[in-house]
Protein backbone atom coordinates (compact mmCIF):
# COMPACT_ATOMS: atom_id res chain seq x y z
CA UNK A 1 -33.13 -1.49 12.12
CA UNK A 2 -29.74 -1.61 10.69
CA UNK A 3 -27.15 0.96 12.69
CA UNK A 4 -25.71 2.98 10.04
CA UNK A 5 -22.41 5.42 10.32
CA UNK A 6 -22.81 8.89 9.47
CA UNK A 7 -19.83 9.72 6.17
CA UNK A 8 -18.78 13.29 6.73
CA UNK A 9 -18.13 14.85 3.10
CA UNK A 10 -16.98 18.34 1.59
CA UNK A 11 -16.38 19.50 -1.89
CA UNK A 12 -14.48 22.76 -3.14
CA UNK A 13 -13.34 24.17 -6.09
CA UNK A 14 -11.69 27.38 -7.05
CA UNK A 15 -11.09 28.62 -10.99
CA UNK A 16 -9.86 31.38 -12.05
CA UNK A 17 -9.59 32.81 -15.66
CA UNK A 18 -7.43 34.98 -17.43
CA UNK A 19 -7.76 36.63 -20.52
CA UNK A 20 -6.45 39.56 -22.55
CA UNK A 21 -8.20 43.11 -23.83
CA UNK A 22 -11.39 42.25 -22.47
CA UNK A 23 -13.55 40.83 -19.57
CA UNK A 24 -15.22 37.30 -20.00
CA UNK A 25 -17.30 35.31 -17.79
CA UNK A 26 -16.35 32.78 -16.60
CA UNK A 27 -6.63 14.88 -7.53
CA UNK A 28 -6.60 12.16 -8.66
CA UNK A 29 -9.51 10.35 -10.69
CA UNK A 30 -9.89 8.50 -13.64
CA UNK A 31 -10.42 12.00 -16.36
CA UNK A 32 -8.31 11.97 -18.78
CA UNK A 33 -9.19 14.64 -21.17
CA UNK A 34 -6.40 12.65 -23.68
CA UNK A 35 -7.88 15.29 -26.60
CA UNK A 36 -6.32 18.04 -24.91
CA UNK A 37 -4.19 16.65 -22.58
CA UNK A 38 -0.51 17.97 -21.78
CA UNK A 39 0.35 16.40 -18.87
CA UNK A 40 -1.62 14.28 -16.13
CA UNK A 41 -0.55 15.32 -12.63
CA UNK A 42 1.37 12.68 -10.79
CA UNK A 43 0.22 11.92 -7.19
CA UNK A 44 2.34 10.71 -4.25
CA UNK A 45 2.59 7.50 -3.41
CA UNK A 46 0.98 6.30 -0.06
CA UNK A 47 0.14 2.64 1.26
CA UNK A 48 -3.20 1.64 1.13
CA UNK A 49 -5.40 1.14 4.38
CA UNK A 50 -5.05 -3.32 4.44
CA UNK A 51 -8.17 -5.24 4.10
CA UNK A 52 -9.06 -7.58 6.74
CA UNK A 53 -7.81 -11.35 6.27
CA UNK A 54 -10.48 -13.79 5.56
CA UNK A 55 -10.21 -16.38 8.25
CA UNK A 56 -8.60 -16.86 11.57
CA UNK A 57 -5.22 -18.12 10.76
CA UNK A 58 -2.88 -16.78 13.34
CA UNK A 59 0.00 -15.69 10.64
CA UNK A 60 -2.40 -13.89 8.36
CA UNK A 61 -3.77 -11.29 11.35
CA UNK A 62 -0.24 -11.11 12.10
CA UNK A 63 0.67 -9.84 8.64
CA UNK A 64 -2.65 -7.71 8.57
CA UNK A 65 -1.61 -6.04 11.59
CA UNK A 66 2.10 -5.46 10.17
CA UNK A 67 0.31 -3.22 7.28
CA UNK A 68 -1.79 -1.61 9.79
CA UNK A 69 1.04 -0.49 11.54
CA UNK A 70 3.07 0.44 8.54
CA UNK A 71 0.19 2.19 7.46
CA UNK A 72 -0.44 4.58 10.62
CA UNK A 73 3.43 5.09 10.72
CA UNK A 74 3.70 6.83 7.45
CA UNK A 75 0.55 8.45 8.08
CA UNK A 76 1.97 9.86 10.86
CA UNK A 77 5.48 10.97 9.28
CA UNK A 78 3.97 12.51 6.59
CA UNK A 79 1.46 14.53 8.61
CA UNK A 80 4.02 15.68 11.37
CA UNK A 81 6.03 17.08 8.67
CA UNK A 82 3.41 19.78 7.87
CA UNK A 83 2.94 21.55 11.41
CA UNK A 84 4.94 24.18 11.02
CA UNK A 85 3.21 25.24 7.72
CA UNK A 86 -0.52 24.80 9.74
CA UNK A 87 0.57 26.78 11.97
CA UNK A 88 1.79 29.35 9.75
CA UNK A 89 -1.51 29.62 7.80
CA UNK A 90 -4.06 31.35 10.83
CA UNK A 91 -3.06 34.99 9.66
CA UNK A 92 -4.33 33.87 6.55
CA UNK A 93 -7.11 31.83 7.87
CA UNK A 94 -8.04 35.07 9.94
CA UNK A 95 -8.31 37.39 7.08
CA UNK A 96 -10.64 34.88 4.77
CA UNK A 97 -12.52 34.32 7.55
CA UNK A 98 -13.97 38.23 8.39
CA UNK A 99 -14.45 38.49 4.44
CA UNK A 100 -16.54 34.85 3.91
CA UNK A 101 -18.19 34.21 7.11
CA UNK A 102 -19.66 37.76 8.22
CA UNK A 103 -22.42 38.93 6.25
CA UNK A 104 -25.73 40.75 7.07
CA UNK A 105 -27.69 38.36 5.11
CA UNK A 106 -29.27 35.63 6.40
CA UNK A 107 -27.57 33.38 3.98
CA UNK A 108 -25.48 29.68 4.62
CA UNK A 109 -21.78 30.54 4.18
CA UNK A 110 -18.94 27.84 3.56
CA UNK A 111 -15.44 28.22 1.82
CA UNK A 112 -12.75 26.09 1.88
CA UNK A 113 -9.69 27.83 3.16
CA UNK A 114 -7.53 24.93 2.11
CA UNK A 115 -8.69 25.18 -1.34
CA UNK A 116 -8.16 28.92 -1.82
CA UNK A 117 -4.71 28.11 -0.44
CA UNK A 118 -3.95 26.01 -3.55
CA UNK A 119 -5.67 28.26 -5.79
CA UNK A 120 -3.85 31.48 -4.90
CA UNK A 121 -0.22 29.88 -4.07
CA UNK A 122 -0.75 28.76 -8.26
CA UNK A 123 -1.68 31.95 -9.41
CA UNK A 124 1.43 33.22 -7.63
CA UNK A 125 3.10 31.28 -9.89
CA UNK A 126 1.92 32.51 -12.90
CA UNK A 127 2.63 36.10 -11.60
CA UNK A 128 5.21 38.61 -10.87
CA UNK A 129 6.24 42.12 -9.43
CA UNK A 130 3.52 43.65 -7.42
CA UNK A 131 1.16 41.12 -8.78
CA UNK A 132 3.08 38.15 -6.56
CA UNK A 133 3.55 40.29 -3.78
CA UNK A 134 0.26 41.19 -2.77
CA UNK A 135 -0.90 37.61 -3.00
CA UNK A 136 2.13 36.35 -1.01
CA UNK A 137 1.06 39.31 1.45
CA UNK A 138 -2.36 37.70 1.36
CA UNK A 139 -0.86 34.25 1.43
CA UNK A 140 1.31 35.29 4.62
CA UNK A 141 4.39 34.50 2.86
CA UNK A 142 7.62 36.87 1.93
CA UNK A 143 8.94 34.81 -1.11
CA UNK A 144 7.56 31.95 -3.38
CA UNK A 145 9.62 29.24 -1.94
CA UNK A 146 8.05 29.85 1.54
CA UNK A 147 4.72 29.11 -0.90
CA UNK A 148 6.04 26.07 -2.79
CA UNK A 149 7.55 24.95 0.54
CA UNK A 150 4.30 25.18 2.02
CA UNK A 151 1.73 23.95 -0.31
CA UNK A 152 3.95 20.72 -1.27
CA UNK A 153 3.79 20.03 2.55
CA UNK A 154 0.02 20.46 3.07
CA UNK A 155 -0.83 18.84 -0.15
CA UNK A 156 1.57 15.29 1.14
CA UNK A 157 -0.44 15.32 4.77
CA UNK A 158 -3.88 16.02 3.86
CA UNK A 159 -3.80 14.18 0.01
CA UNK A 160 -6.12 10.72 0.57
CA UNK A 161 -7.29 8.15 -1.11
CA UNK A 162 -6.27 4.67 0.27
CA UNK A 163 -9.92 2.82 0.88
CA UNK A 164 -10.18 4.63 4.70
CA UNK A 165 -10.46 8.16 3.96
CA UNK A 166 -11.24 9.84 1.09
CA UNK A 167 -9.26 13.95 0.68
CA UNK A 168 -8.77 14.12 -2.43
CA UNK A 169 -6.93 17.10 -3.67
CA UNK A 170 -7.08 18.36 -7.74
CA UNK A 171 -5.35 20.93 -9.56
CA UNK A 172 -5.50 21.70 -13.74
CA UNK A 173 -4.55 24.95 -15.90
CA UNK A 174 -6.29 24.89 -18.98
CA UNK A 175 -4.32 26.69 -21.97
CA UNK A 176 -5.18 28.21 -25.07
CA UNK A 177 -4.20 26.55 -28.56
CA UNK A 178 -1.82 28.44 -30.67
CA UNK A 179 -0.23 31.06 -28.08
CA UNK A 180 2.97 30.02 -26.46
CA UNK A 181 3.50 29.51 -22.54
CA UNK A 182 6.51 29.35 -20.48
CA UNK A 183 7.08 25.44 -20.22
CA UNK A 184 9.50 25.66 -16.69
CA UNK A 185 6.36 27.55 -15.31
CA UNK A 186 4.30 24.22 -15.99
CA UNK A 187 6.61 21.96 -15.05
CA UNK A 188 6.60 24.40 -11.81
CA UNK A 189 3.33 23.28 -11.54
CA UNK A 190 2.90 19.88 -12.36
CA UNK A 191 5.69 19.20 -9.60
CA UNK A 192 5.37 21.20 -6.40
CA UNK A 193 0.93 21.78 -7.16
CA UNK A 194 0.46 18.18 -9.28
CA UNK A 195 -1.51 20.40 -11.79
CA UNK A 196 -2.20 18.88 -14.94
CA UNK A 197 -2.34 20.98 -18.06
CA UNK A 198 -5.03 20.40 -20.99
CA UNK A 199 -5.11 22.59 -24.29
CA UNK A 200 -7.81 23.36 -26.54
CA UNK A 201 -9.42 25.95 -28.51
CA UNK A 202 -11.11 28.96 -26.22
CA UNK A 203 -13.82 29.29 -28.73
CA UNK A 204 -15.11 25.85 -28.83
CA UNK A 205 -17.85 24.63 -26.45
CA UNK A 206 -16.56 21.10 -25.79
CA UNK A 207 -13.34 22.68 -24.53
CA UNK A 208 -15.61 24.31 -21.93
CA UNK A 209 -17.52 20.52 -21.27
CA UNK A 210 -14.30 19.00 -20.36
CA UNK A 211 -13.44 21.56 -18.02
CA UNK A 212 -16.73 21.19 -16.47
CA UNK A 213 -16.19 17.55 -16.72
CA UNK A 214 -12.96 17.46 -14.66
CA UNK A 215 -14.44 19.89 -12.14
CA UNK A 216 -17.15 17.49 -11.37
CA UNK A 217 -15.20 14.05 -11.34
CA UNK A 218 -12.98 15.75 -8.92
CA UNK A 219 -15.56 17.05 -6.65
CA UNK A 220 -17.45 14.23 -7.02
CA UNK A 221 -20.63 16.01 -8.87
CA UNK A 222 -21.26 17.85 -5.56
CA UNK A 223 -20.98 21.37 -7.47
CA UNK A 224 -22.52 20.12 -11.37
CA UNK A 225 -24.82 23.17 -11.05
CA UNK A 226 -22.02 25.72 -10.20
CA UNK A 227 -19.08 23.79 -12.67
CA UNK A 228 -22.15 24.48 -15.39
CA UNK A 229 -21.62 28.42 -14.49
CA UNK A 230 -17.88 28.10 -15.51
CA UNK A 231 -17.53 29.21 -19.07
CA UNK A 232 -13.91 29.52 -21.30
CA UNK A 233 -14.25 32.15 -24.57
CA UNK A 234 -12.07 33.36 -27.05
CA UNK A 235 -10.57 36.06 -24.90
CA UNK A 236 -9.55 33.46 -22.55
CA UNK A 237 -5.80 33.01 -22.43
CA UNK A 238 -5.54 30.38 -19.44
CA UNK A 239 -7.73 29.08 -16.41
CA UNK A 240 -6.24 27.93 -13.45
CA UNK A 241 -8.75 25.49 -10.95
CA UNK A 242 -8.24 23.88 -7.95
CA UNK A 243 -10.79 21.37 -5.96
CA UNK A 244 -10.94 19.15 -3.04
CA UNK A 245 -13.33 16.17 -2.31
CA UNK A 246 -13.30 15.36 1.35
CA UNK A 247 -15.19 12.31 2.89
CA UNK A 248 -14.53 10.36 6.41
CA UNK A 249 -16.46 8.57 8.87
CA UNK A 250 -17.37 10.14 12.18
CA UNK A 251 -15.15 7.62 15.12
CA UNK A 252 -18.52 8.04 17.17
CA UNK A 253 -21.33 7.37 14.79
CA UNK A 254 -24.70 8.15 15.43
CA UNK A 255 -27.71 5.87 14.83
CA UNK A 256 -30.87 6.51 12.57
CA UNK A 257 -33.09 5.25 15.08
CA UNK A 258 -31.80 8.26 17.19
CA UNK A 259 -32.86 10.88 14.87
CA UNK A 260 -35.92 12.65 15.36
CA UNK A 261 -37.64 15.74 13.87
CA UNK A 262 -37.35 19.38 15.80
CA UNK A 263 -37.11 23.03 14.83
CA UNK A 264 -34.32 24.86 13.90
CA UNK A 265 -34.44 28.87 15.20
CA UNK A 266 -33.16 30.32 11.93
CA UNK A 267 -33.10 34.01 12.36
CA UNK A 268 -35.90 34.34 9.18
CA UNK A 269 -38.24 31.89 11.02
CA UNK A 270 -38.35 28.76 12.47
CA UNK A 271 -37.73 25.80 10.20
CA UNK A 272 -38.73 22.13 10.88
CA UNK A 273 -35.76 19.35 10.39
CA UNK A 274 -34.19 15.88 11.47
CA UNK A 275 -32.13 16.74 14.19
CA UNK A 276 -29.15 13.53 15.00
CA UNK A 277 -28.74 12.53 18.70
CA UNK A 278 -25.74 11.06 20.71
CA UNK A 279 -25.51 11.41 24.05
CA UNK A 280 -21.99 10.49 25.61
CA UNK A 281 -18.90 11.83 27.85
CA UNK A 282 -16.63 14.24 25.64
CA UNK A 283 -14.38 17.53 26.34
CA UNK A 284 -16.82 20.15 26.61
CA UNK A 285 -14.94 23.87 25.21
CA UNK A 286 -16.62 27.04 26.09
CA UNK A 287 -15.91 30.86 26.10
CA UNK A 288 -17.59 34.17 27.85
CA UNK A 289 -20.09 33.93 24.73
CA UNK A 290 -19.69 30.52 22.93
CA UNK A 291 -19.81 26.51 23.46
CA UNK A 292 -18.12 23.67 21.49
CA UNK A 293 -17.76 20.21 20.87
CA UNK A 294 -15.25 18.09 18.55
CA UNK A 295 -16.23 15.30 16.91
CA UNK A 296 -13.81 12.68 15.49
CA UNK A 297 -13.21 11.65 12.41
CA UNK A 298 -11.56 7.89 11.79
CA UNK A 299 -8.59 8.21 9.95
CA UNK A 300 -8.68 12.09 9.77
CA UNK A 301 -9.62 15.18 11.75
CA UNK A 302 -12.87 16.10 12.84
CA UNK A 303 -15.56 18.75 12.95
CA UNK A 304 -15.82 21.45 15.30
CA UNK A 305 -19.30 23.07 16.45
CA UNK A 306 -19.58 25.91 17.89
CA UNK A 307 -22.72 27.29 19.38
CA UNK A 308 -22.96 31.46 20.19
CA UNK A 309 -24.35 32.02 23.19
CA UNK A 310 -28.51 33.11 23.51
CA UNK A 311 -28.43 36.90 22.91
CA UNK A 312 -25.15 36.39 20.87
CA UNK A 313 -24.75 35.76 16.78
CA UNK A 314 -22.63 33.97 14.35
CA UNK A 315 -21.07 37.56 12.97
CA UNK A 316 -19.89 38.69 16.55
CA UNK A 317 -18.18 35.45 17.44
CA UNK A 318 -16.68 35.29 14.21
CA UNK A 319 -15.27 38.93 14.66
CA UNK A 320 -14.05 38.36 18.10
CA UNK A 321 -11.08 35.71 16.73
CA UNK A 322 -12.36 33.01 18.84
CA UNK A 323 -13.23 30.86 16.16
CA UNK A 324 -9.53 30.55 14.91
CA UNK A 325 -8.51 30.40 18.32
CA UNK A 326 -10.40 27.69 19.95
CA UNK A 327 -9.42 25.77 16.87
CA UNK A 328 -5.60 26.30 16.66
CA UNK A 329 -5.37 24.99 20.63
CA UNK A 330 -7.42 22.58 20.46
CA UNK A 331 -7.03 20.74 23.85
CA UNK A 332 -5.06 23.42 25.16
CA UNK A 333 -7.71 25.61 25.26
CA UNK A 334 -8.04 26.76 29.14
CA UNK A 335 -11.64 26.88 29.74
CA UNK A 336 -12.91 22.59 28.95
CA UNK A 337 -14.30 20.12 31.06
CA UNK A 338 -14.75 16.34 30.67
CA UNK A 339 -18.55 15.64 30.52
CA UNK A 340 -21.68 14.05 29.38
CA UNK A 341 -23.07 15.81 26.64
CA UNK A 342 -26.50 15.16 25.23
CA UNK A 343 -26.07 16.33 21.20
CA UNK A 344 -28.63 17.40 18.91
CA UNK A 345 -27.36 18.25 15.84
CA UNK A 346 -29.17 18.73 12.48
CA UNK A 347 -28.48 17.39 9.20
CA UNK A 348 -27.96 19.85 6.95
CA UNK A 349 -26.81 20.62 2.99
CA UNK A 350 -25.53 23.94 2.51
CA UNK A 351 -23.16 25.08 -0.40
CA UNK A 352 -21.88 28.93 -0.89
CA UNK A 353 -20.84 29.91 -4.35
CA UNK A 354 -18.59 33.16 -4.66
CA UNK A 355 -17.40 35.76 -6.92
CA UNK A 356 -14.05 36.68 -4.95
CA UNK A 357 -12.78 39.28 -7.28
CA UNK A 358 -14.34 42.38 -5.04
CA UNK A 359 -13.04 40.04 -1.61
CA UNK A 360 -9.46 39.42 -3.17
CA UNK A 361 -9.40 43.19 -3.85
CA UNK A 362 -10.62 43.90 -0.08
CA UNK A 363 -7.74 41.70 0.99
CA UNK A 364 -5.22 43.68 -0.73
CA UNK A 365 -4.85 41.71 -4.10
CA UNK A 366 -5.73 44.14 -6.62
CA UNK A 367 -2.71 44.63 -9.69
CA UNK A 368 -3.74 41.16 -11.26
CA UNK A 369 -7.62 42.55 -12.23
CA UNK A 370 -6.28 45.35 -14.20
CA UNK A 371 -4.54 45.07 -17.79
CA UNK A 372 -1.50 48.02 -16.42
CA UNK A 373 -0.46 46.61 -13.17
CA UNK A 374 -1.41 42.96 -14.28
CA UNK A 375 2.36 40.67 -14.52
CA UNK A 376 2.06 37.28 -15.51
CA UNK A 377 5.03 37.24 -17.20
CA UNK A 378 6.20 33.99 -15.80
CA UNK A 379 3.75 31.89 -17.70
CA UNK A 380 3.22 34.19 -20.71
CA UNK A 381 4.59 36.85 -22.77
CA UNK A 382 3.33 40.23 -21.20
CA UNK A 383 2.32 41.89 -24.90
CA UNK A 384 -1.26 39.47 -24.40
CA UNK A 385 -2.10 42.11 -21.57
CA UNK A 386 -3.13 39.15 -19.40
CA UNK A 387 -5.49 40.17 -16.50
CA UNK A 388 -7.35 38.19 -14.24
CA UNK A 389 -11.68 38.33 -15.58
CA UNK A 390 -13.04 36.07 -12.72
CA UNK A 391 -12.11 34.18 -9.55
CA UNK A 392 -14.90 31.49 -8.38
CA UNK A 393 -15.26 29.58 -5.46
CA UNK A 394 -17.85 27.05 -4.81
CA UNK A 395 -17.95 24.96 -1.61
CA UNK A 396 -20.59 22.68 -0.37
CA UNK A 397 -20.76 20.39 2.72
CA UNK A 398 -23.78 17.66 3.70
CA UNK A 399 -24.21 15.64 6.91
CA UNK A 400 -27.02 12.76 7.71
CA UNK A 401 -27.57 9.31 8.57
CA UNK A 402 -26.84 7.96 5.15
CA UNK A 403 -23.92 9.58 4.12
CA UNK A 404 -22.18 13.18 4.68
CA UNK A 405 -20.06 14.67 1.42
CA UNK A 406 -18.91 18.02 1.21
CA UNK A 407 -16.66 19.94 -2.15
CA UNK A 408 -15.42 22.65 -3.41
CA UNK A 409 -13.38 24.07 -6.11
CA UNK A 410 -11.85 27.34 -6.98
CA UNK A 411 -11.54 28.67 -10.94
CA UNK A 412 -9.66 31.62 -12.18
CA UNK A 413 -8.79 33.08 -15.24
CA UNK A 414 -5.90 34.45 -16.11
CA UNK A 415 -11.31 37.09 27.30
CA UNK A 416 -13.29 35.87 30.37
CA UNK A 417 -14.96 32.62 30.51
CA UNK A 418 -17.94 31.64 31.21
CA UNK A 419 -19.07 28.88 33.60
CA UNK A 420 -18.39 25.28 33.06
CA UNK A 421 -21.49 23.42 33.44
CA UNK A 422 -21.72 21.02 36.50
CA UNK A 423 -22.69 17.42 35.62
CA UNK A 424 -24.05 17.26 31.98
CA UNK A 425 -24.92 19.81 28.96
CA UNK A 426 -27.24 19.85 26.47
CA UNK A 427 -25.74 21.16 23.41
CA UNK A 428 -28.66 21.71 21.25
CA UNK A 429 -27.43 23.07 17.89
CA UNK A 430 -31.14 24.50 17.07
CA UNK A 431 -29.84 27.86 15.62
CA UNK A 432 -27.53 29.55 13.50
CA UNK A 433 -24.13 28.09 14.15
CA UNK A 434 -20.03 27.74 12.97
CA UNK A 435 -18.98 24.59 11.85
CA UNK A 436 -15.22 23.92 10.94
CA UNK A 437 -13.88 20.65 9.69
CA UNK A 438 -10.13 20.20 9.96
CA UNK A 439 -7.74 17.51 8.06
CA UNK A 440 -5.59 14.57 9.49
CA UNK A 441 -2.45 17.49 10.44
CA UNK A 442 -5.38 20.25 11.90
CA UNK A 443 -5.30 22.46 8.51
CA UNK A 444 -8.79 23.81 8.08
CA UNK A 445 -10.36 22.18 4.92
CA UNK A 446 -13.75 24.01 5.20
CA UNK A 447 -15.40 26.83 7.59
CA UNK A 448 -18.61 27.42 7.54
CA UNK A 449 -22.49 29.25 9.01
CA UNK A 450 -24.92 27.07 9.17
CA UNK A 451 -27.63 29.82 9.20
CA UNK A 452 -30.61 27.29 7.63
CA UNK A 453 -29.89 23.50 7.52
CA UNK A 454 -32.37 22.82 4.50
């Protein structure tokens, strides 16, 4: 049987719609929406990944290997540049993370922190007063060029598309015909957020289709069902969306042959599903109520899993900060040990798809939901009464033999340790369990519960 490596995918989006008077519901590719069309967003440069020389002249591998390294080299420049703004996202990463990943339901959870990153440092933008402040409290950040600073630099390391990894990053404002918008506000955007801007009329349906047609070329058509659920009206004044479209290969791949079925312990029942198997030496991270492993991604980062304890759950370890610790150290982390590991993991599909408005409220963003307090003066004139309606977020993330993809976009309008284990472990992920996946500079792309892998 032919050995196949597992793809590791994720898809995101986030939109967000404003409007005036009253409530309505609500990267690179080849869409261009030239009907509408403003601007197209204008993507960094980067060298493509070389293909492999035909042949076995000694002066072509030479040259091959040349690109190779000039490829890793600005790879690496470009990624090294961004550490200080990782590192300065985990109080923000901490605060998303009690609101989207703790629940009493039994339900799969998943957001892209990454993505709402984008999402929120835009609508900054487009806001003022005590609007801006309480999302650049949320964001971590005292004033917008901390923001602009920031985002530019996570958007150069983690942006992808060069024929080895695919993290593709997206962001559009969609803008009503006939009212006037403050054009050094879009430029704003199309050059520190490459956000291309389309306008059309609100109150025509294929205005609607071709945002719904950009959402799903940039995630990939991951999210069709929850893009469909995104709607523009005639109250709408201006959407704002943001995606990402993550794929990689795992660096230790796992083979079909290996995969058998099992059951998963889900806490409504026991489930029955193809569970992956690899069994070889690897750091082995564990806490006083939690075990981990990291897998690698080529090219990229890699997924962590983490595994509560027996006796333990998802909600607690999330609470404890653990999570975002183990994570941000990495191989610091005190309590690891080099050693065989014998993995069962399942394949799973899970996608999460949020109404943040009560969350971002919760979090301390509040002014821009209300037609008073609401300022978004710096992208149009405040006599609309501009308010935000609606803030989705849809994320979803898939892993197996053939192929993992994962998306997600955001819309809006206007302690002690425990024991190391002595030889081997058997790290049996056969109930609920966290799952992070991090980019190629260790920002968090997508968090997740894996409560029910099918």
């Amino acid at each position: 049987m032919k050995k196949r490596q597992i793809l590791i995918g994720a898809v995101a989006f986030f939109v967000c719609l404003v409007v005036g008077f009253c409530i309505s519901r609500a990267g690179e590719g080849n869409f261009m929406a030239t009907k509408y069309a403003i601007a197209q967003a204008k993507y960094p440069e980067t060298i493509a990944y070389p293909a492999e020389p035909e042949g076995d002249e000694e002066d072509k591998w030479e040259n091959y290997m040349e690109q190779v390294d000039a490829y890793y080299e600005q790879n690496y420049e470009r990624r090294n540049r961004s550490k200080p703004y990782v590192e300065g996202l985990y109080p923000f990463y901490q605060r998303t993370i009690q609101e989207f990943l703790v629940c009493e339901g039994n339900e799969n959870r998943v957001y892209s922190p990454l993505n709402l990153y984008m999402a929120l440092s835009m609508l900054a933008e487009t806001t003022d007063g005590n609007s801006r402040a309480q999302i650049l409290q949320l964001l971590g950040a005292s004033e917008i060029e901390e923001v602009r600073q920031s985002a530019a630099g996570l958007w150069e390391a983690n942006y992808a598309a060069d024929g080895a990894l695919e993290c593709k990053l997206a962001n559009s404002i969609w803008l009503k015909q006939g009212m006037e918008y403050r054009e050094e506000t879009l430029q704003r955007l199309a050059d520190t957020y490459h956000a291309s801007s389309f306008q059309g009329d609100m109150e025509q349906k294929e205005y609607t289709k071709e945002l719904q047609k950009w959402l799903n070329e940039q995630t990939g058509g991951l999210l069709k069902e929850q893009a469909e659920g995104i709607s523009l009206t005639p109250e709408t004044i201006l959407a704002l969306a943001s995606t990402i479209y993550y794929r990689a290969r795992w660096t230790e791949r796992f083979y079909e042959e290996s995969t058998k079925e099992g059951i998963f312990h889900a806490t409504a029942g026991d489930i029955p599903c193809d569970f992956m198997h690899q069994n070889r030496s690897q750091t082995y991270f564990f806490g006083e109520n939690f075990a981990a492993i990291l897998l690698g991604f080529n090219f990229s980062g890699g997924m962590w899993l983490i595994l509560p304890d027996e006796g333990s759950s998802v909600n607690a370890l999330v609470q404890s900060g653990e999570v975002l610790r183990l994570i941000e150290e990495g191989y610091q982390w005190k309590d690891q040990t080099s050693i065989k590991v014998n993995l069962s993991m399942p394949k799973f599909d899970i996608v999460s798809d949020l109404d943040l408005k009560e969350s971002l409220k919760t979090m301390g963003v509040t002014d821009i939901f209300d037609e008073k307090t609401a300022d978004f003066s710096p992208i149009i004139a405040p006599e609309e009464l501009p308010y935000l309606s609606k803030a989705s977020h849809a994320a979803r993330v898939l892993v197996d033999e053939e192929g993992c993809q994962a998306a997600a976009f955001m819309v809006m309008a206007a302690a002690s340790a425990g024991m190391p284990p002595e030889e081997q472990v058997d790290f049996v992920l056969d109930r609920p369990f966290v799952f992070a996946i991090t980019g190629a500079d260790n920002s968090i792309l997508f968090l997740g519960v894996v409560e029910r892998p099918i």
